[in-house]
C-alpha atoms as a PDB file:
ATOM      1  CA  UNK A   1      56.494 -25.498  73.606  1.00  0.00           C
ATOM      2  CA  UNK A   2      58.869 -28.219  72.446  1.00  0.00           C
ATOM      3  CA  UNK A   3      62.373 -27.986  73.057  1.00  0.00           C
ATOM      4  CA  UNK A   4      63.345 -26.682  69.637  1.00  0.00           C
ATOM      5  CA  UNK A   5      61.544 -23.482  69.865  1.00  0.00           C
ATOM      6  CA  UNK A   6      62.690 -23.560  73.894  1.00  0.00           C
ATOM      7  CA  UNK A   7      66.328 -23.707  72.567  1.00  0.00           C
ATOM      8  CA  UNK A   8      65.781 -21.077  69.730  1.00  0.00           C
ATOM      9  CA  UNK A   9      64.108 -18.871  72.181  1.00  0.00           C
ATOM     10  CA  UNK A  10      66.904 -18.578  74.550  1.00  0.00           C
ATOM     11  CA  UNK A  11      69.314 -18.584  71.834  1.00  0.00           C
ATOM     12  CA  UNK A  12      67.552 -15.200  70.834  1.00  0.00           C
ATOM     13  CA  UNK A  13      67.327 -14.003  74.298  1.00  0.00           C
ATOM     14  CA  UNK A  14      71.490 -14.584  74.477  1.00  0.00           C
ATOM     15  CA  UNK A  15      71.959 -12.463  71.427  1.00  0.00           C
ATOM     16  CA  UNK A  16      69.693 -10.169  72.429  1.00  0.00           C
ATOM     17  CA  UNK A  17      71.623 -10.016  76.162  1.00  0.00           C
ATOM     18  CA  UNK A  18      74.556  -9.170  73.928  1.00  0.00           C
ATOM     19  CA  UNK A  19      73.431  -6.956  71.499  1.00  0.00           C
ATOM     20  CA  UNK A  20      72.097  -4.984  74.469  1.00  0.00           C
ATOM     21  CA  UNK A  21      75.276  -4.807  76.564  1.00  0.00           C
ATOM     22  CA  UNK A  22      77.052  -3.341  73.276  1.00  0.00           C
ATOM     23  CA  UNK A  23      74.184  -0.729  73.186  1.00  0.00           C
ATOM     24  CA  UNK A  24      74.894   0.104  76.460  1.00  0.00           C
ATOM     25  CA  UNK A  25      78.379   0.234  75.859  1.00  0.00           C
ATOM     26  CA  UNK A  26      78.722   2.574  72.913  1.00  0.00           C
ATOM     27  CA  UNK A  27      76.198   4.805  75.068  1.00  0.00           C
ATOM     28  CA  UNK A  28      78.396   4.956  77.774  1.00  0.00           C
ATOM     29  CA  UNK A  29      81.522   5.014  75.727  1.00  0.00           C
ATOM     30  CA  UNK A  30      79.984   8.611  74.438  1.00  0.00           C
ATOM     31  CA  UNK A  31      79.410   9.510  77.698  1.00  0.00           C
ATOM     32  CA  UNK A  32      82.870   8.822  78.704  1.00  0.00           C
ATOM     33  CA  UNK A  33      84.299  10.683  75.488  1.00  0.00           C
ATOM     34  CA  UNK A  34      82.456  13.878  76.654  1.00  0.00           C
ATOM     35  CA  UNK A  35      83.525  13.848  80.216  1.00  0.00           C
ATOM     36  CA  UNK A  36      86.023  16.614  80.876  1.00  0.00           C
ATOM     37  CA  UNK A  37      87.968  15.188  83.997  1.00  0.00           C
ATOM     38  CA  UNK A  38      89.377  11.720  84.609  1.00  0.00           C
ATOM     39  CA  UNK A  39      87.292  10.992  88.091  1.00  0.00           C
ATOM     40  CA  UNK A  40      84.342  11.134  86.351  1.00  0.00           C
ATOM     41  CA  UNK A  41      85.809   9.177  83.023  1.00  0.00           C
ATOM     42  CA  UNK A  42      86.186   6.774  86.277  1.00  0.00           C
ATOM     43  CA  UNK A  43      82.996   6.928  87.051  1.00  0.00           C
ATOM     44  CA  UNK A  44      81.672   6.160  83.528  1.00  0.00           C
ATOM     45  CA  UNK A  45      84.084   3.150  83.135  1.00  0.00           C
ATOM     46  CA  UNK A  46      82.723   1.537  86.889  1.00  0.00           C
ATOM     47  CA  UNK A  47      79.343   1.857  86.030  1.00  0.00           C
ATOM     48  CA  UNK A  48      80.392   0.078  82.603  1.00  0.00           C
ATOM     49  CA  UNK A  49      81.805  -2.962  83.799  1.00  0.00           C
ATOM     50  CA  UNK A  50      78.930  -4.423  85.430  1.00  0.00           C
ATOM     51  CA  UNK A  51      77.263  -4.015  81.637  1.00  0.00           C
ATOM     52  CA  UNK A  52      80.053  -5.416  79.664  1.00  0.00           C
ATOM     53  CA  UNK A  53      80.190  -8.527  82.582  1.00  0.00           C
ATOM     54  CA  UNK A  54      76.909  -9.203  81.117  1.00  0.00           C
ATOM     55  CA  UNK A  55      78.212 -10.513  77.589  1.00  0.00           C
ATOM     56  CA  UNK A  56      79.982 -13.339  79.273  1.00  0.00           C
ATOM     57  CA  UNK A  57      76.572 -14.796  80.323  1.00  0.00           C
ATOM     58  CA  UNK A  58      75.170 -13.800  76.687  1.00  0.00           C
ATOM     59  CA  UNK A  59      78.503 -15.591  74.831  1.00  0.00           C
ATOM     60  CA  UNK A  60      77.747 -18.492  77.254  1.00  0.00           C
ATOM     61  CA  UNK A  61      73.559 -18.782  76.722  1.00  0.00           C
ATOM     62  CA  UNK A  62      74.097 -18.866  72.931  1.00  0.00           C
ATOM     63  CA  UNK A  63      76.964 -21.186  73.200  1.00  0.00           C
ATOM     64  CA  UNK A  64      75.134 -24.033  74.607  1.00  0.00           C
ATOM     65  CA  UNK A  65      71.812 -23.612  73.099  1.00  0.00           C
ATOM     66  CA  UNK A  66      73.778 -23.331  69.751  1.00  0.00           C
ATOM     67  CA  UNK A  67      74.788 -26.637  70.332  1.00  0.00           C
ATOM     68  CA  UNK A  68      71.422 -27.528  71.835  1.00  0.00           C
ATOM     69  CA  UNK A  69      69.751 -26.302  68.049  1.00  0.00           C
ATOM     70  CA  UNK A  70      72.524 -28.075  66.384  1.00  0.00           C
ATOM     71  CA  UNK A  71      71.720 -31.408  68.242  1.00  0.00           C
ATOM     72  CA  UNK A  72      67.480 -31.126  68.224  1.00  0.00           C
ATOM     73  CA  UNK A  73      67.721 -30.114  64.169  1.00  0.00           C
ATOM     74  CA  UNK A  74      70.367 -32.513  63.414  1.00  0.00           C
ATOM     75  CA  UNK A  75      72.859 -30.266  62.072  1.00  0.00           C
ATOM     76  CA  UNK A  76      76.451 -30.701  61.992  1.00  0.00           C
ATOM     77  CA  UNK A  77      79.377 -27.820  62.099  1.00  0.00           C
ATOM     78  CA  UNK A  78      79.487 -28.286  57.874  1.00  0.00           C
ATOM     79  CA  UNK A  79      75.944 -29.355  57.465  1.00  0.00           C
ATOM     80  CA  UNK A  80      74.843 -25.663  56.192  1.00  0.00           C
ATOM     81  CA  UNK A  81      76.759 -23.127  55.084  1.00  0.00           C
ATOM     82  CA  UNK A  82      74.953 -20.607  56.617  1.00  0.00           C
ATOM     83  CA  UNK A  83      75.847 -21.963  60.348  1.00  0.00           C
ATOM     84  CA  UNK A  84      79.130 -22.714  59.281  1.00  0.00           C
ATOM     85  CA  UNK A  85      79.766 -18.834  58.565  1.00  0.00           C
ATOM     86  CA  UNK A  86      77.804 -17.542  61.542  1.00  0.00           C
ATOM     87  CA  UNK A  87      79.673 -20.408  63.906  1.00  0.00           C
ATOM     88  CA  UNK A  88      83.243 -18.660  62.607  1.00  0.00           C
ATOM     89  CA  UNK A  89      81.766 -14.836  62.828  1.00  0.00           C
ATOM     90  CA  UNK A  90      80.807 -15.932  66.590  1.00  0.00           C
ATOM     91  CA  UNK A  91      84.068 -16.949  67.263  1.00  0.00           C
ATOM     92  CA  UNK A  92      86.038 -14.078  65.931  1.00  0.00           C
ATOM     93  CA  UNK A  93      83.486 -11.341  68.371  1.00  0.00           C
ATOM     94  CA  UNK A  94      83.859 -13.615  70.715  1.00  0.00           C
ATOM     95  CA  UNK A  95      87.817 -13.849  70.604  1.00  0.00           C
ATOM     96  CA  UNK A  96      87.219  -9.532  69.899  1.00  0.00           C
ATOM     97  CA  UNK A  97      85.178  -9.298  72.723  1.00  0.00           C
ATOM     98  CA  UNK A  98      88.022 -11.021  74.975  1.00  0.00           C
ATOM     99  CA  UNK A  99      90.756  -8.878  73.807  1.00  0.00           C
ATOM    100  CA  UNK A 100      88.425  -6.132  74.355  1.00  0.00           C
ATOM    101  CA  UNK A 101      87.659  -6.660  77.772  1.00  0.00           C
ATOM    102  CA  UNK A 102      92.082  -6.998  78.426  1.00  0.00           C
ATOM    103  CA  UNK A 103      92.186  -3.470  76.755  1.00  0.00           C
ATOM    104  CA  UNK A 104      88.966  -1.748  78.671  1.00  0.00           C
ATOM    105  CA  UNK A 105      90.370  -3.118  82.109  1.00  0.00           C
ATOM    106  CA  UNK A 106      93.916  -1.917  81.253  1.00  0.00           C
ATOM    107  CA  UNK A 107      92.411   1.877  80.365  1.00  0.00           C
ATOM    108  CA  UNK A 108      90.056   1.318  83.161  1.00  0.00           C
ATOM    109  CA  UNK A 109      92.997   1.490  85.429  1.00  0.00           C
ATOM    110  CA  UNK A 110      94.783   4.134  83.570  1.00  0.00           C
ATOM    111  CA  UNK A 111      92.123   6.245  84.152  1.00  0.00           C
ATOM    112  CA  UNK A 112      91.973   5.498  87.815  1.00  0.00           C
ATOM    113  CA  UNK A 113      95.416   6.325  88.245  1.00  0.00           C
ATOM    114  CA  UNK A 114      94.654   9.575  86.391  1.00  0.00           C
ATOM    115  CA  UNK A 115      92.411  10.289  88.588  1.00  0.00           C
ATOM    116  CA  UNK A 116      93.502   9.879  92.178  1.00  0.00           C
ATOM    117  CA  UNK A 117      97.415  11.737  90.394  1.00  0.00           C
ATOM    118  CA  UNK A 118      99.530   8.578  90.481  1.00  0.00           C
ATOM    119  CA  UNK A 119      99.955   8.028  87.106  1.00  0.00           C
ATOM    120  CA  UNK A 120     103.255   7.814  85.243  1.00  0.00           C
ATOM    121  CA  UNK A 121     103.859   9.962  82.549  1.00  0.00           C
ATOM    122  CA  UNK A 122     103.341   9.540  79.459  1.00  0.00           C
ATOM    123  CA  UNK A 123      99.878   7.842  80.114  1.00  0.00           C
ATOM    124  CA  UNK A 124      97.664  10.112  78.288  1.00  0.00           C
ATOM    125  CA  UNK A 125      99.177   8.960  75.071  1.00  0.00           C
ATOM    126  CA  UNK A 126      98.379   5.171  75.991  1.00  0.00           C
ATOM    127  CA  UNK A 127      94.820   5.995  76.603  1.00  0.00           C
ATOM    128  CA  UNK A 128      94.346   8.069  73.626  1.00  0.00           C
ATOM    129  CA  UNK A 129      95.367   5.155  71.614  1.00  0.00           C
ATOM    130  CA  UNK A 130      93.363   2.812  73.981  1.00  0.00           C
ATOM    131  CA  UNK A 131      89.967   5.186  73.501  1.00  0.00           C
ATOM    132  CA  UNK A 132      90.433   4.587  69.292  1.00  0.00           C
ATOM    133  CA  UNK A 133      90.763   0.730  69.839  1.00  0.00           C
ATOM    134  CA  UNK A 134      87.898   0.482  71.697  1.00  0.00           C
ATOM    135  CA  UNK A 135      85.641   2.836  69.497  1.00  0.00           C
ATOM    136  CA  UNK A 136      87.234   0.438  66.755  1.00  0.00           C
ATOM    137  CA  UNK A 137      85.804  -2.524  69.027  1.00  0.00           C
ATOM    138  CA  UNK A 138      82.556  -1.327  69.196  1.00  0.00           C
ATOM    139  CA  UNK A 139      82.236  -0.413  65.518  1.00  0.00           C
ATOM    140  CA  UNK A 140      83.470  -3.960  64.650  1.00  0.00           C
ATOM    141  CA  UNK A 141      81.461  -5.708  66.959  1.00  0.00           C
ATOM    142  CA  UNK A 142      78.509  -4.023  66.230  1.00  0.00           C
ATOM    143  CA  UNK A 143      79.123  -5.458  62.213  1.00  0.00           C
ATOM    144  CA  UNK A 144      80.011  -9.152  63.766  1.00  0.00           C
ATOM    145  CA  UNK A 145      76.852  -9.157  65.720  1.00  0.00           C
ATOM    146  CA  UNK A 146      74.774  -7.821  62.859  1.00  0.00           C
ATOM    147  CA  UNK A 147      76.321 -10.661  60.544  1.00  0.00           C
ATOM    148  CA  UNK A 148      75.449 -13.120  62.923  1.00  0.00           C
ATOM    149  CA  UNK A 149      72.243 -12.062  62.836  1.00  0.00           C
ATOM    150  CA  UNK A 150      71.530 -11.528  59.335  1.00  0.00           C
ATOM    151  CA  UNK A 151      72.779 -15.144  58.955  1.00  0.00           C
ATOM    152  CA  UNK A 152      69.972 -16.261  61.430  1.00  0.00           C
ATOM    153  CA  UNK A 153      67.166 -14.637  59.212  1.00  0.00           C
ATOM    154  CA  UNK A 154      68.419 -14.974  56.059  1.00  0.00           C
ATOM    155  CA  UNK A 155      70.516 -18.761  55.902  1.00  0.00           C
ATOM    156  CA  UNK A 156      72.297 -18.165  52.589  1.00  0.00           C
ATOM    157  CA  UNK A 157      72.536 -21.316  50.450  1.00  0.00           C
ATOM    158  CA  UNK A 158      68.899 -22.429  51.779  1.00  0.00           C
ATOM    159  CA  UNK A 159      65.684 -21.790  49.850  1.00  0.00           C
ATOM    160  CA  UNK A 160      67.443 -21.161  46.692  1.00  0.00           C
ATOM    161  CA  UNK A 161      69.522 -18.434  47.845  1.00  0.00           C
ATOM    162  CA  UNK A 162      72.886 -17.943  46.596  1.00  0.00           C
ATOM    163  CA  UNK A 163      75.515 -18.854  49.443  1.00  0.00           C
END
């Protein structure tokens, strides 16, 4: 195996690392959403931040063998189209993902604070309005990551394709 398909291969495995931990995610999100009481809405969000840790390591992996494909194939930032518009779409759902993980520590806390009673009032509003953001994160990311990918498979503006 050269180092081309070495690169590609782990640039795969990275999306596939993150694609996964925002599976996991929205699973766990549901699970969270049907919980009744906040200690175990507590429990749900500990055993998710191990997952969403995860996409850190996935951002990173196809990062630098991005760059690594980019280098081996020759290709520069404006050298397709196609990698042009999947370099941008990584870095807005990467830039999502990091406001994300700001707004699931802050309701992560919240929630503790529900649950041991030592939370101020008023904070069942916050993380109402916290919950919708994040199922708006996942629903975004979930479209960013799919765009990404159909820009991998398909490379508009290549083989005659319009783009």
């Amino acid at each position: 195996m050269d180092l081309a398909h070495l690169l590609m291969l782990l640039h795969f495995l990275g999306f596939g690392l993150l694609f996964s931990t925002l599976v996991a995610g929205w699973m766990l999100h549901g699970q969270y959403k049907k919980a009744i009481d906040y200690s175990t809405k507590a429990i749900i969000l500990r055993l998710l931040r191990p997952i969403g840790l995860l996409s850190p390591v996935g951002i990173l992996l196809m990062l630098l063998t991005g760059i690594g494909n980019m280098h081996v194939r020759g290709l520069g930032v404006f050298t397709e189209s196609w990698l042009s518009a999947k370099i941008v779409v990584f870095i807005i759902a990467t830039i999502n993902g990091l406001v994300f993980g700001a707004r699931a520590g802050k309701r992560a806390r919240l929630i503790s604070q529900m649950a041991d009673g030592s939370a101020p009032h008023g904070t069942d509003g916050t993380i109402n309005a916290l919950d919708k953001q994040i199922r708006l994160f996942y629903i975004f990311q979930t479209a960013l990551l799919l765009i990404i990918l159909a820009l991998s498979i398909v490379k508009p503006g290549r083989y005659g394709l319009p783009g």
